[in-house]
N, C-alpha and C. Protein backbone atom coordinates (compact mmCIF):
# COMPACT_ATOMS: atom_id res chain seq x y z
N UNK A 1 114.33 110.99 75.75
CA UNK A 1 114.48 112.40 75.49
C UNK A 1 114.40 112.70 73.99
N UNK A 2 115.37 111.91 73.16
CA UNK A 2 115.16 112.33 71.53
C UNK A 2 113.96 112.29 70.91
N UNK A 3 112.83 110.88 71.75
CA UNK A 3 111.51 110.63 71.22
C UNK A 3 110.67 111.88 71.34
N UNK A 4 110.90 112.48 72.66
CA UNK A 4 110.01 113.46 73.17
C UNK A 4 110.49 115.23 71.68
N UNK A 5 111.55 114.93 71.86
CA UNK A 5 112.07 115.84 71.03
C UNK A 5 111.48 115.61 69.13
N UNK A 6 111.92 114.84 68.68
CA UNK A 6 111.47 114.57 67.70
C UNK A 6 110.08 114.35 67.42
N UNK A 7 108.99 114.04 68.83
CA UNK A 7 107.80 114.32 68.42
C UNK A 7 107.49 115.63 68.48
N UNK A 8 107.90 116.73 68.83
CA UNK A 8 107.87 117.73 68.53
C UNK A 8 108.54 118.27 67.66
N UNK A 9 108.80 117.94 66.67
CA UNK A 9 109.74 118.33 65.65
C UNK A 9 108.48 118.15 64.22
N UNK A 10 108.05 116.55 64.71
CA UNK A 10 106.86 116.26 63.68
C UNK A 10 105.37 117.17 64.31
N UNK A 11 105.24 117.35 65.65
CA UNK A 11 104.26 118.39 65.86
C UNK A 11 104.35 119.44 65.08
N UNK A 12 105.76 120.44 65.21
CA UNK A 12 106.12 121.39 64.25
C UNK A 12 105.93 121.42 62.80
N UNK A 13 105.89 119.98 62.00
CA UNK A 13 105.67 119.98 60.55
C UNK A 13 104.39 119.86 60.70
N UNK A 14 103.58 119.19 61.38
CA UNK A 14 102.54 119.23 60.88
C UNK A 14 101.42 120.58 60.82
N UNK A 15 102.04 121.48 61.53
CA UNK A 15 101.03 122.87 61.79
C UNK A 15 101.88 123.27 60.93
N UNK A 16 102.66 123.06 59.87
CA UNK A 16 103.30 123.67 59.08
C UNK A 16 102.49 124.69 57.79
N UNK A 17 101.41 124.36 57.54
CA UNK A 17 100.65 125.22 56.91
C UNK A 17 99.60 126.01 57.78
N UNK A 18 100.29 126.00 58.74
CA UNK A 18 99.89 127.52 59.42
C UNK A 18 100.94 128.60 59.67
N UNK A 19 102.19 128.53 59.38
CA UNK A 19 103.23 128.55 59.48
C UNK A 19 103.29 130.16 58.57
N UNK A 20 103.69 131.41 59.54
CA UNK A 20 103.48 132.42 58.94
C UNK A 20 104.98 133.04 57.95
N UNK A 21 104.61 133.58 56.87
CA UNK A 21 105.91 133.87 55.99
C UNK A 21 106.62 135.24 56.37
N UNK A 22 105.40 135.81 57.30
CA UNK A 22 105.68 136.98 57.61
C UNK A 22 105.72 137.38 59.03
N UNK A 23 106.84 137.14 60.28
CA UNK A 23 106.43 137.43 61.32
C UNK A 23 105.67 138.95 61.71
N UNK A 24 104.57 138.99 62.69
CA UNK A 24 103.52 140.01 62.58
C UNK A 24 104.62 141.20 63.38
N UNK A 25 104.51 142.80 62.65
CA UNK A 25 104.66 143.44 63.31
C UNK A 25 104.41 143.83 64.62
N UNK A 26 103.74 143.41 65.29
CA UNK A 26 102.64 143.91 66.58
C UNK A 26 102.94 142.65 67.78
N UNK A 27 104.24 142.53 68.06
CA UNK A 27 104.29 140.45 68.32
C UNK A 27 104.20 140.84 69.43
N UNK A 28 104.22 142.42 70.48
CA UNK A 28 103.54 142.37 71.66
C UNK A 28 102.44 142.25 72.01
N UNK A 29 101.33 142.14 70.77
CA UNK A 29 99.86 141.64 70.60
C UNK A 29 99.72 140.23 70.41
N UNK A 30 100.68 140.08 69.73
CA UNK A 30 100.21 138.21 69.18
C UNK A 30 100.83 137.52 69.63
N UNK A 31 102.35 137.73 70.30
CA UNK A 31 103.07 137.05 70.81
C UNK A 31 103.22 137.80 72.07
N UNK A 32 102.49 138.11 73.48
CA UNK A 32 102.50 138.52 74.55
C UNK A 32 103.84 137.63 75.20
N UNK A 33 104.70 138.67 75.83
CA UNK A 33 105.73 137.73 76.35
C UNK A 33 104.92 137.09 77.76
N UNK A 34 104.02 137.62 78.26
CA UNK A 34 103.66 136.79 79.56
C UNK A 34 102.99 135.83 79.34
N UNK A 35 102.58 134.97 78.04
CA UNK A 35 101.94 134.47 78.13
C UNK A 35 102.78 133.34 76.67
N UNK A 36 104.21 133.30 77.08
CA UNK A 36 104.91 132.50 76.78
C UNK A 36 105.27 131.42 77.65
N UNK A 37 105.14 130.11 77.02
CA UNK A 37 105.40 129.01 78.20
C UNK A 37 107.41 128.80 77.93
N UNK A 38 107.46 128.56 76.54
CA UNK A 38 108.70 127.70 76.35
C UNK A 38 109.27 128.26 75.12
N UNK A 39 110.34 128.33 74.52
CA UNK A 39 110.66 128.56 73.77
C UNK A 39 111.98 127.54 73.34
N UNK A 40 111.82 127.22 72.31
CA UNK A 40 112.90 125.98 71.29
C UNK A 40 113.35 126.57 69.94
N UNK A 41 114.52 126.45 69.70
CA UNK A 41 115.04 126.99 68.89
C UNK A 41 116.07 125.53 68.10
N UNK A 42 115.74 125.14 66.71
CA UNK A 42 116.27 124.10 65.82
C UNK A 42 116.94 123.96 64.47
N UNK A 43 117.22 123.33 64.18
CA UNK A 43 117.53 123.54 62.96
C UNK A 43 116.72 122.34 61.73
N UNK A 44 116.77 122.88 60.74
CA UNK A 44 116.25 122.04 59.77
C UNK A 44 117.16 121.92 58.82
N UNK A 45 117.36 120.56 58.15
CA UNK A 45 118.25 120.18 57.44
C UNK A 45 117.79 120.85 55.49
N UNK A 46 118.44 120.86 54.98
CA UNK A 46 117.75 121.97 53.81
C UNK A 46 118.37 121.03 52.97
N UNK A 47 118.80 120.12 52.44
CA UNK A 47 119.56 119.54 51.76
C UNK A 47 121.84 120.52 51.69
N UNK A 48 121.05 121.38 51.26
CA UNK A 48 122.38 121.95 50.88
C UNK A 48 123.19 123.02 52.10
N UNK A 49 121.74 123.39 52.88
CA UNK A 49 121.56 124.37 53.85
C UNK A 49 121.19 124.16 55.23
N UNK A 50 120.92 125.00 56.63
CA UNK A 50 120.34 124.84 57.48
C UNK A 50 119.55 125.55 57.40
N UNK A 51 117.92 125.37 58.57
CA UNK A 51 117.04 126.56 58.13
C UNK A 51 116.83 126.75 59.86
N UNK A 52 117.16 127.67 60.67
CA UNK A 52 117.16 127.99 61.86
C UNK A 52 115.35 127.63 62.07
N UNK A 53 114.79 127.55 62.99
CA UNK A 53 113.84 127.34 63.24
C UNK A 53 113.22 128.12 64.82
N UNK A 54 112.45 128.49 65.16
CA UNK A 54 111.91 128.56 66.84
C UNK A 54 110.70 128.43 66.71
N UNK A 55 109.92 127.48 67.58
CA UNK A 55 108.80 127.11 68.33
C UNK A 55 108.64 127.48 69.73
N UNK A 56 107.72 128.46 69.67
CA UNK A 56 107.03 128.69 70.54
C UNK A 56 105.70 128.35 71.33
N UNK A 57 105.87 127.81 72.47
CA UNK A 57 104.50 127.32 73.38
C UNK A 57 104.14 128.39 74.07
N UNK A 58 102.91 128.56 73.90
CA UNK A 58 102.01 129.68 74.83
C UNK A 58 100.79 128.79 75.23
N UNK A 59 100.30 129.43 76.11
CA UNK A 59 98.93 129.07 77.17
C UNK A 59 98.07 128.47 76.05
N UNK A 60 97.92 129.43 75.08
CA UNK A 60 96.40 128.93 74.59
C UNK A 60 96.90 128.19 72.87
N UNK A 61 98.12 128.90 72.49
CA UNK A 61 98.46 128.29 71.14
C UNK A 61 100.07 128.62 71.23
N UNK A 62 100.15 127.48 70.22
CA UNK A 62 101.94 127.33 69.94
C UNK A 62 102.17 128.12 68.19
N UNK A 63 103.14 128.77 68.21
CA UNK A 63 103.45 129.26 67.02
C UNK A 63 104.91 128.53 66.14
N UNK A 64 105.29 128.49 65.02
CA UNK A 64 106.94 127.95 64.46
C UNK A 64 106.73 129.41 63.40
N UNK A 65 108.41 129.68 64.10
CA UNK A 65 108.58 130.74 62.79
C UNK A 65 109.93 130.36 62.49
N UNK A 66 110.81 130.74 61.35
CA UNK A 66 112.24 130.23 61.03
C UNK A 66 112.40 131.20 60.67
N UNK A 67 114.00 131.00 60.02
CA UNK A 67 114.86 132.61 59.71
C UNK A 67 114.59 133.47 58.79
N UNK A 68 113.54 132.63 57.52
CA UNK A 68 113.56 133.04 56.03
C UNK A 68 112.55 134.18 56.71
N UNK A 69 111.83 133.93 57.24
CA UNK A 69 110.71 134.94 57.47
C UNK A 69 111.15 135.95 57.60
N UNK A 70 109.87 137.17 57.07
CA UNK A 70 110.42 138.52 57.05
C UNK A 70 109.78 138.86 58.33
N UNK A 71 111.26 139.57 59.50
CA UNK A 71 110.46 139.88 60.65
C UNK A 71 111.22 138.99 61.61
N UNK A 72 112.31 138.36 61.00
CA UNK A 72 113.07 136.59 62.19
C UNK A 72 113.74 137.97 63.13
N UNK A 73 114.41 138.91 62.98
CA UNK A 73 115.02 139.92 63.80
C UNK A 73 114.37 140.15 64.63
N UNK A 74 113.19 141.26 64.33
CA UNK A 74 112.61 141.71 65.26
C UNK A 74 111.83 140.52 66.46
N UNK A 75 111.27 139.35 66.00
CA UNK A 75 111.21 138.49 66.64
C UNK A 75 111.87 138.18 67.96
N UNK A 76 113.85 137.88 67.23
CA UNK A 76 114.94 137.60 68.57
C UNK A 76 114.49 138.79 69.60
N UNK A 77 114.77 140.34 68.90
CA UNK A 77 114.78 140.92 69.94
C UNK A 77 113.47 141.04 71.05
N UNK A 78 112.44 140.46 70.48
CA UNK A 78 111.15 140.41 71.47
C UNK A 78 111.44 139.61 72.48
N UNK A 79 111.89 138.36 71.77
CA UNK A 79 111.79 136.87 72.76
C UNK A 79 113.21 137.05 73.79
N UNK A 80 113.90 137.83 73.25
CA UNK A 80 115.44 138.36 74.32
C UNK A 80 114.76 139.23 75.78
N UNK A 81 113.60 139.43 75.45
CA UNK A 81 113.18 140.48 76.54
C UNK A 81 112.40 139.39 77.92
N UNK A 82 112.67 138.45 77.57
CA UNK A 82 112.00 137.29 78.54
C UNK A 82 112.71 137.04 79.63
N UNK A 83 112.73 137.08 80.99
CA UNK A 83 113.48 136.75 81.94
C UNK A 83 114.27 135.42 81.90
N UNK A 84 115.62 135.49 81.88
CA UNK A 84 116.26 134.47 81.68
C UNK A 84 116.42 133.77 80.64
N UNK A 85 116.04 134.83 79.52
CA UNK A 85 116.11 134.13 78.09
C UNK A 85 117.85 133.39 78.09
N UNK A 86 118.00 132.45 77.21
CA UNK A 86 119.47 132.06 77.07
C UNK A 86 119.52 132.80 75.85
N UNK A 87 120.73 133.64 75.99
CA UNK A 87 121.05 134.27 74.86
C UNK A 87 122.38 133.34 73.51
N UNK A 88 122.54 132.66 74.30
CA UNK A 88 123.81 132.05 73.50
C UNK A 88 123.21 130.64 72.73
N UNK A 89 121.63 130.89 72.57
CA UNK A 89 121.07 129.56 71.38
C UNK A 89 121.35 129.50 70.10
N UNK A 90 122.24 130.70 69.34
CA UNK A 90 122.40 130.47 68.33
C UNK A 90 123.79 129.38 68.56
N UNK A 91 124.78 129.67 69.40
CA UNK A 91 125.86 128.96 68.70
C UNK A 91 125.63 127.47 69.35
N UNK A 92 124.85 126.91 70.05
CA UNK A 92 123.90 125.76 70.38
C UNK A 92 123.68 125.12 69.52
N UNK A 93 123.02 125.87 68.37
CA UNK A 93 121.77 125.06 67.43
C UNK A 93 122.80 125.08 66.27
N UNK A 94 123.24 125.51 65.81
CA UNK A 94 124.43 125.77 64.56
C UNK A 94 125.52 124.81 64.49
N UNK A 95 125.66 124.30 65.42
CA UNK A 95 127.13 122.93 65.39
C UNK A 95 127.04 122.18 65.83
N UNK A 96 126.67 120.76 65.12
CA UNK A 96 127.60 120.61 63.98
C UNK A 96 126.59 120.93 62.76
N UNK A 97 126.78 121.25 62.06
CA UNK A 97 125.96 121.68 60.50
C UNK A 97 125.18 120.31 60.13
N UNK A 98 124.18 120.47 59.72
CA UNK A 98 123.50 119.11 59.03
C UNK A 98 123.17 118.04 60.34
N UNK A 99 123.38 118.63 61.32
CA UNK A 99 122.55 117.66 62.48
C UNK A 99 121.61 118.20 63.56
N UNK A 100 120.71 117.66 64.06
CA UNK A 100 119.82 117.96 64.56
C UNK A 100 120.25 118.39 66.31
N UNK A 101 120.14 119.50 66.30
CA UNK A 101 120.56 120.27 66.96
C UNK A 101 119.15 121.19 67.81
N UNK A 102 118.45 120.72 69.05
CA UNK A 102 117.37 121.42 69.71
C UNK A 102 117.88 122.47 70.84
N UNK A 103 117.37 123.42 70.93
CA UNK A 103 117.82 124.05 72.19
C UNK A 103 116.45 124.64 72.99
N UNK A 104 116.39 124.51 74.10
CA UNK A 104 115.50 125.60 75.01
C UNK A 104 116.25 126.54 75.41
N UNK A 105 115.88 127.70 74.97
CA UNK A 105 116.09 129.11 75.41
C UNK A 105 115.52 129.82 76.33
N UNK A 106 113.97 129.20 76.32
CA UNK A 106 113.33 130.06 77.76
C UNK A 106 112.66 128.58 78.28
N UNK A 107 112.42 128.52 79.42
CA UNK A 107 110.98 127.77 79.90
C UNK A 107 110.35 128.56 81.07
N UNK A 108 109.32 127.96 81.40
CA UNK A 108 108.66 128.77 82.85
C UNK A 108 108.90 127.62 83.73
N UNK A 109 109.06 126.51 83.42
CA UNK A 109 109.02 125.10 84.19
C UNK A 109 109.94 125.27 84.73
């Protein structure tokens, strides 16, 4: 399980320079909720800090956006609109501080 996890963690760095600074206003265009597979929500160790993280799998492409981004709000409230979203991933991914902490919040599986 951790292998499977952590290779997606290094999947996540490596599309990291695609990695938008700005989540898009329009995320019912770019981020269609029906055409969301999974959703993961992590943390990243910052040295001093945590940096919330979510990866998203869709049909045709996977997206990573984190908290710094301008736009991490409006985001939650999109991805909250998903049937059976888990709403309680923040206090999941947040404790214990400085450890690697994954959560699924949605799947279709």
């Amino acid at each position: 399980m951790w292998r499977q996890i952590f290779a997606r963690l290094r999947r996540a760095w490596a599309r990291r320079n695609t990695v938008r600074e700005r989540i898009p206003n329009n995320l019912s265009d770019e981020v269609p909720l029906d055409e969301i597979q999974k959703v993961t929500f992590f943390k990243r160790d910052e040295h001093t800090t945590d940096l919330i993280c979510c990866d998203k799998e869709g049909r045709e492409r996977g997206w990573f956006f984190h908290e710094d981004a301008e736009g991490w709000e409006n985001l939650l409230r999109h991805l909250e609109r998903l049937p059976n979203f888990q709403r309680d991933w923040y206090q999941q991914v947040v404790q214990p501080p400085f450890a690697t902490c994954v959560t699924v919040a949605f799947s279709k599986s």
